[in-house]
Protein backbone atom coordinates (compact mmCIF):
# COMPACT_ATOMS: atom_id res chain seq x y z
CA UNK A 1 0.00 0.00 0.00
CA UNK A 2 1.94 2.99 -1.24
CA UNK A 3 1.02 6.82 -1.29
CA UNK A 4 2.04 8.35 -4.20
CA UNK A 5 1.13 12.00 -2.84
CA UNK A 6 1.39 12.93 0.84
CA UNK A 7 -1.37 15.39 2.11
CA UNK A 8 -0.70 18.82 0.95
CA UNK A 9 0.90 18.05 -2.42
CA UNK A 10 -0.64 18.80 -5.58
CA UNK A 11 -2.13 16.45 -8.08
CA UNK A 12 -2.52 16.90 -11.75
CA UNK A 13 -5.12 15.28 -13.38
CA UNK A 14 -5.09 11.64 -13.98
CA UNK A 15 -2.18 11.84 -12.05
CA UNK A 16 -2.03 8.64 -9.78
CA UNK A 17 -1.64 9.54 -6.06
CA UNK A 18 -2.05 6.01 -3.93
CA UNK A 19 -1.88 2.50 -4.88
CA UNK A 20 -3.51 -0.32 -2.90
CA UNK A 21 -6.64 -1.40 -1.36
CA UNK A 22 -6.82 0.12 2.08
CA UNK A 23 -8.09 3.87 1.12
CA UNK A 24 -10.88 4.59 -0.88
CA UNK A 25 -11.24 7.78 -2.91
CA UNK A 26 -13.31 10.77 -2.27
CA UNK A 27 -14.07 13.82 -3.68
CA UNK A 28 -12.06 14.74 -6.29
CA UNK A 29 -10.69 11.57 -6.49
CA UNK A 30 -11.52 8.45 -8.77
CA UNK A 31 -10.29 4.72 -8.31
CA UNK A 32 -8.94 2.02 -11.86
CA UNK A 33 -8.29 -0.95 -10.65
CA UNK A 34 -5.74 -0.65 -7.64
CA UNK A 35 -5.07 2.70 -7.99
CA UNK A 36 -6.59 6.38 -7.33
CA UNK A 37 -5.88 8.83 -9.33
CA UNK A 38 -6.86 13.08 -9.06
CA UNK A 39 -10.01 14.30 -10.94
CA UNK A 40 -8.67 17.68 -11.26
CA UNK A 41 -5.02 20.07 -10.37
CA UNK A 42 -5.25 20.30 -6.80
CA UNK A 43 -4.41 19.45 -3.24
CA UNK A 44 -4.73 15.83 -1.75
CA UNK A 45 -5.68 15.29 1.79
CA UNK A 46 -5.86 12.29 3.63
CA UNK A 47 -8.85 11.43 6.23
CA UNK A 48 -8.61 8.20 7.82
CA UNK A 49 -9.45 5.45 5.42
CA UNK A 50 -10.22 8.28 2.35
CA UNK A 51 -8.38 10.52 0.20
CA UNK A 52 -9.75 13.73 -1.84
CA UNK A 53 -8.43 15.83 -4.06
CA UNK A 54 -8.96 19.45 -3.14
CA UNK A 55 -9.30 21.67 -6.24
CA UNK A 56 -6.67 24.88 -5.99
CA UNK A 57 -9.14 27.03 -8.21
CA UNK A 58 -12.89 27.43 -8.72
CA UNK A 59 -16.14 27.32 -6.78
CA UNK A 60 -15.91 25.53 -3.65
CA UNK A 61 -16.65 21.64 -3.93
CA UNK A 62 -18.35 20.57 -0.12
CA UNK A 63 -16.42 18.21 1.40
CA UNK A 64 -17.18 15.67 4.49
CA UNK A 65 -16.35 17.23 7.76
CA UNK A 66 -15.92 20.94 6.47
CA UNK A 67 -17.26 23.45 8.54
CA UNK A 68 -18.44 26.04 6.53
CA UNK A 69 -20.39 29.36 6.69
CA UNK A 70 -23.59 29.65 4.75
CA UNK A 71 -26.61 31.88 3.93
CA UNK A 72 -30.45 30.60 4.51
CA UNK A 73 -32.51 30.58 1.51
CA UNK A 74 -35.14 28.57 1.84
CA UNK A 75 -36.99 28.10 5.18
CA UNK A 76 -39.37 24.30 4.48
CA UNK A 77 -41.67 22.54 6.36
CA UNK A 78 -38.69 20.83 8.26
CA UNK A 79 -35.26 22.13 7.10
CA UNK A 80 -33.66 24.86 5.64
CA UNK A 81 -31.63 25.09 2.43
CA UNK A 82 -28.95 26.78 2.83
CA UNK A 83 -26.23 28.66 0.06
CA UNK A 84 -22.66 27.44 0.61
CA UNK A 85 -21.39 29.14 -1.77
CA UNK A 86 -20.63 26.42 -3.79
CA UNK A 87 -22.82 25.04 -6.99
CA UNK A 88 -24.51 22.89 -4.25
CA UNK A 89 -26.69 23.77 -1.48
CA UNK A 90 -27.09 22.18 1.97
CA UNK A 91 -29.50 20.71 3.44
CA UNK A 92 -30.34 21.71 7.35
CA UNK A 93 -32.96 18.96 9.06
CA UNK A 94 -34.67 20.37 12.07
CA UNK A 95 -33.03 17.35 14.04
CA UNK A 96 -29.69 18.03 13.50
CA UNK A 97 -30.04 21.84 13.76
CA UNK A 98 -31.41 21.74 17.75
CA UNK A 99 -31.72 19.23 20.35
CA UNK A 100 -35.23 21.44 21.47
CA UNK A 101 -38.39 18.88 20.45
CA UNK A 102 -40.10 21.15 17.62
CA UNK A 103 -43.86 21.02 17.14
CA UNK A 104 -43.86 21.29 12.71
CA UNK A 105 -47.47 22.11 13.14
CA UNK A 106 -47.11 24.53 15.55
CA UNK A 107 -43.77 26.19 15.78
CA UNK A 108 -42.59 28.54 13.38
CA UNK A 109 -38.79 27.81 11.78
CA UNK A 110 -37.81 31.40 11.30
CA UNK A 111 -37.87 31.42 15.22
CA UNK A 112 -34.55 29.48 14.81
CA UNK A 113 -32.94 30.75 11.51
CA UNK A 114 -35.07 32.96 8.77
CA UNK A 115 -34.07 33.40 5.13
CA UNK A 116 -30.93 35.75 5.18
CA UNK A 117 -29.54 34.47 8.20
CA UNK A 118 -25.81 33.24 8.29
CA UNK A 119 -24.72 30.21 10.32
CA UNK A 120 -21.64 28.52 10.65
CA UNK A 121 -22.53 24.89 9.87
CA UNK A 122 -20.65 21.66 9.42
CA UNK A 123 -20.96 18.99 6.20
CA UNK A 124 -22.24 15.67 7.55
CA UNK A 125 -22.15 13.67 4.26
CA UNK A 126 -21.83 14.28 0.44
CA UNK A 127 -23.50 11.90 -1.44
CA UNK A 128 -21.72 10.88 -4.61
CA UNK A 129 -25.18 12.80 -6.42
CA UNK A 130 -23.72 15.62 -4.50
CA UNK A 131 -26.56 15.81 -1.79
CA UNK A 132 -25.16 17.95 1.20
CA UNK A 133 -26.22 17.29 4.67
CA UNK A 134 -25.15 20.05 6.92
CA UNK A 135 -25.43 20.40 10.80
CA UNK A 136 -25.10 22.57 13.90
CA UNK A 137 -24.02 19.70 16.24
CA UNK A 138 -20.31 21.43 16.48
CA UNK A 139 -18.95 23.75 19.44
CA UNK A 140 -18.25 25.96 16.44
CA UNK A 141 -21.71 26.08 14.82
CA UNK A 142 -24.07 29.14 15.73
CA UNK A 143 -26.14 31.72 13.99
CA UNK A 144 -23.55 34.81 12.91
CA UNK A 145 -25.46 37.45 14.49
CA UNK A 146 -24.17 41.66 13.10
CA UNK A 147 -20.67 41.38 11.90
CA UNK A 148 -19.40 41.04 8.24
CA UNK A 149 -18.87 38.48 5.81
CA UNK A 150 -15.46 38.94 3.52
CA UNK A 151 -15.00 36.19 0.89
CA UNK A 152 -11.56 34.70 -0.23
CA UNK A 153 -11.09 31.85 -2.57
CA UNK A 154 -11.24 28.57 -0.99
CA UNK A 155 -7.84 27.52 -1.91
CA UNK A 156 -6.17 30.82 0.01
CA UNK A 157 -8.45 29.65 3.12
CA UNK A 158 -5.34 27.42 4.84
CA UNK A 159 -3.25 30.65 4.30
CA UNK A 160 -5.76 33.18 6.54
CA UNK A 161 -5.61 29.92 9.00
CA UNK A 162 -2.21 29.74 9.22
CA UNK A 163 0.06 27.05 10.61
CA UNK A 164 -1.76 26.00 14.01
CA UNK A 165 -3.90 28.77 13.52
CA UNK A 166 -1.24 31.54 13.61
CA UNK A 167 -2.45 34.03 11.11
CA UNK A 168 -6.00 34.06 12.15
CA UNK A 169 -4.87 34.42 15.67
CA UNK A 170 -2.71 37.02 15.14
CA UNK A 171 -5.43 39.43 13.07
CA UNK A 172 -7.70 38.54 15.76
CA UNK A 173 -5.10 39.91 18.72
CA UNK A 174 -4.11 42.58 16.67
CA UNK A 175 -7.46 43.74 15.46
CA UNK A 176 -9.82 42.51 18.68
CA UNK A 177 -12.08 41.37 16.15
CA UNK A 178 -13.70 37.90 16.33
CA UNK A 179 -12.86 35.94 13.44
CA UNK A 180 -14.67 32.63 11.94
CA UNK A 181 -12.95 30.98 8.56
CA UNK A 182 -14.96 28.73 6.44
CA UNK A 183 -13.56 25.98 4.63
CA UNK A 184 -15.69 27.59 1.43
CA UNK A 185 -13.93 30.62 1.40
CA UNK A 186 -16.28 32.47 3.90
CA UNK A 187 -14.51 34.94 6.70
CA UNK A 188 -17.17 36.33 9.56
CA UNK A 189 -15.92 39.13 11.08
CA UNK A 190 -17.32 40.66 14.22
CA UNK A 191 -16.54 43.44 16.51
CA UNK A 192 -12.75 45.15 17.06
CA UNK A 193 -11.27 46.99 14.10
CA UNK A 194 -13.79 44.88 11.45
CA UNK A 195 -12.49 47.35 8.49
CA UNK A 196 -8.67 46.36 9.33
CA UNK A 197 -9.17 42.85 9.93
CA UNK A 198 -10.95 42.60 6.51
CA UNK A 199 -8.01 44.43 5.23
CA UNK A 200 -5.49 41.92 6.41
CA UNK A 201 -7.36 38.70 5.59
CA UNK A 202 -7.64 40.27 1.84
CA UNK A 203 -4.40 40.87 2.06
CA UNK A 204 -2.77 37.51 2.56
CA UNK A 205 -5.26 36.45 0.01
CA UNK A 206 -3.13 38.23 -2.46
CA UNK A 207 0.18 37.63 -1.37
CA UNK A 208 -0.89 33.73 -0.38
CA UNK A 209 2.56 32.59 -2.27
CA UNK A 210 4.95 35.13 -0.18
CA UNK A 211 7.41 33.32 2.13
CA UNK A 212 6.82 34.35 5.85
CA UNK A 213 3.60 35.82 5.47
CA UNK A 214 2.64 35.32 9.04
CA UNK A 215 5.81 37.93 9.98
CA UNK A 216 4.61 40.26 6.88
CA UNK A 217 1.35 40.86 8.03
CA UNK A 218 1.71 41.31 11.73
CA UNK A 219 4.44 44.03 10.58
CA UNK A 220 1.94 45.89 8.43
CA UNK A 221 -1.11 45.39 11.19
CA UNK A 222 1.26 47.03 13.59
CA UNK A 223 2.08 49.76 10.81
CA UNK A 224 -1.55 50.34 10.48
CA UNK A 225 -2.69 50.33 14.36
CA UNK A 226 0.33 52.93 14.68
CA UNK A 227 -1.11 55.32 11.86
CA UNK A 228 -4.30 55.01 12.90
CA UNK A 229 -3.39 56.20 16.84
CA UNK A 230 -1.10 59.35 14.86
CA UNK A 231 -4.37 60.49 13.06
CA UNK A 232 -6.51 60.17 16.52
């Protein structure tokens, strides 16, 4: 059983990046005989007995286990539908958005989350039909109440995340904003300096190739906070 791509190298496509029978492919993935080759140039990640191929351009593809922020668009008899910013919606059941029993005849959804409303939601399942089941059984989950949403492209989203979290961290101490990063490209900001924080996370969006980014950008937040106390 041989991987011929680690996790976090890029695939071309067709390109073969495990051979064997212990790991099945995923998304972005496709499996000939005893080997599993990329659908499309992008990054492969491993998850336990799966490997996908995440693509480095384009619309974002939902992926098992993301945790994602979307926009409510449909409020239904028992779920919501919900825009992920991707070419495929989510689905929301009632039963895994609260753990409250819900009356259908009686209780009104929009109580919980109305057309318009953004959440922070995690992907249960993908179906191979591309059905998305989504749910707010996560510590992270919630309903994104005021704040501002700043979109990136998906690929740059490991780049505003940092290395154990390091860039976000740092925009969020430097900024005293609170700061939520979707897998689908999807940045809540809330509270602090919301204009500057934006700022920065656009920022290493654009310079996502530079070498020590993390250093770069906690330079030029400190530039910034120091201008902005010289014009107060």
């Amino acid at each position: 059983m041989t991987r011929l791509k680690e996790s976090k190298e890029i695939a071309t496509p067709g390109e073969p990046i495990y051979e064997g029978q212990d790991i099945r492919p995923n998304s972005g993935a496709y499996k000939k005989e005893d080997k599993i080759y990329s659908k499309h140039f992008g990054m492969v990640k491993y998850r336990k007995n799966k490997v996908e191929v995440r693509p480095m351009s384009g619309r974002y593809v939902p992926q098992d286990g993301d945790t994602v922020i979307g926009e409510v668009t449909r409020v239904s008899y028992s779920r919501w539908t919900v825009d992920l910013g991707s070419a495929y919606d989510g689905n929301l059941n009632i039963g895994d958005a609260t753990d409250e029993y819900v009356d259908l005849d009686e209780d009104d959804l929009t109580d919980y989350f109305d057309v318009g409303d953004a959440i922070m939601v995690k992907i249960t399942s993908v179906s191979e039909s591309m059905d998305v089941d989504l749910s707010m059984e996560d510590r992270r989950c919630k309903k994104l109440v005021g704040g501002r949403v700043v979109e990136i492209a998906p690929s740059k989203v490991p780049r505003v995340i940092g290395k154990k979290g390091t860039m976000v961290k740092q925009i969020i101490d430097k900024t005293g904003s609170n700061v939520l990063v979707g897998q689908n490209g999807r940045v809540w900001i809330s509270g602090g300096h919301e204009n500057l924080a934006a700022q920065a996370i656009k920022k290493v969006e654009k310079e996502a190739h530079t070498e020590g980014l993390t250093d770069k950008i906690g330079e030029w937040l400190e530039k910034q906070q120091q201008e902005n106390e010289g014009e107060q």
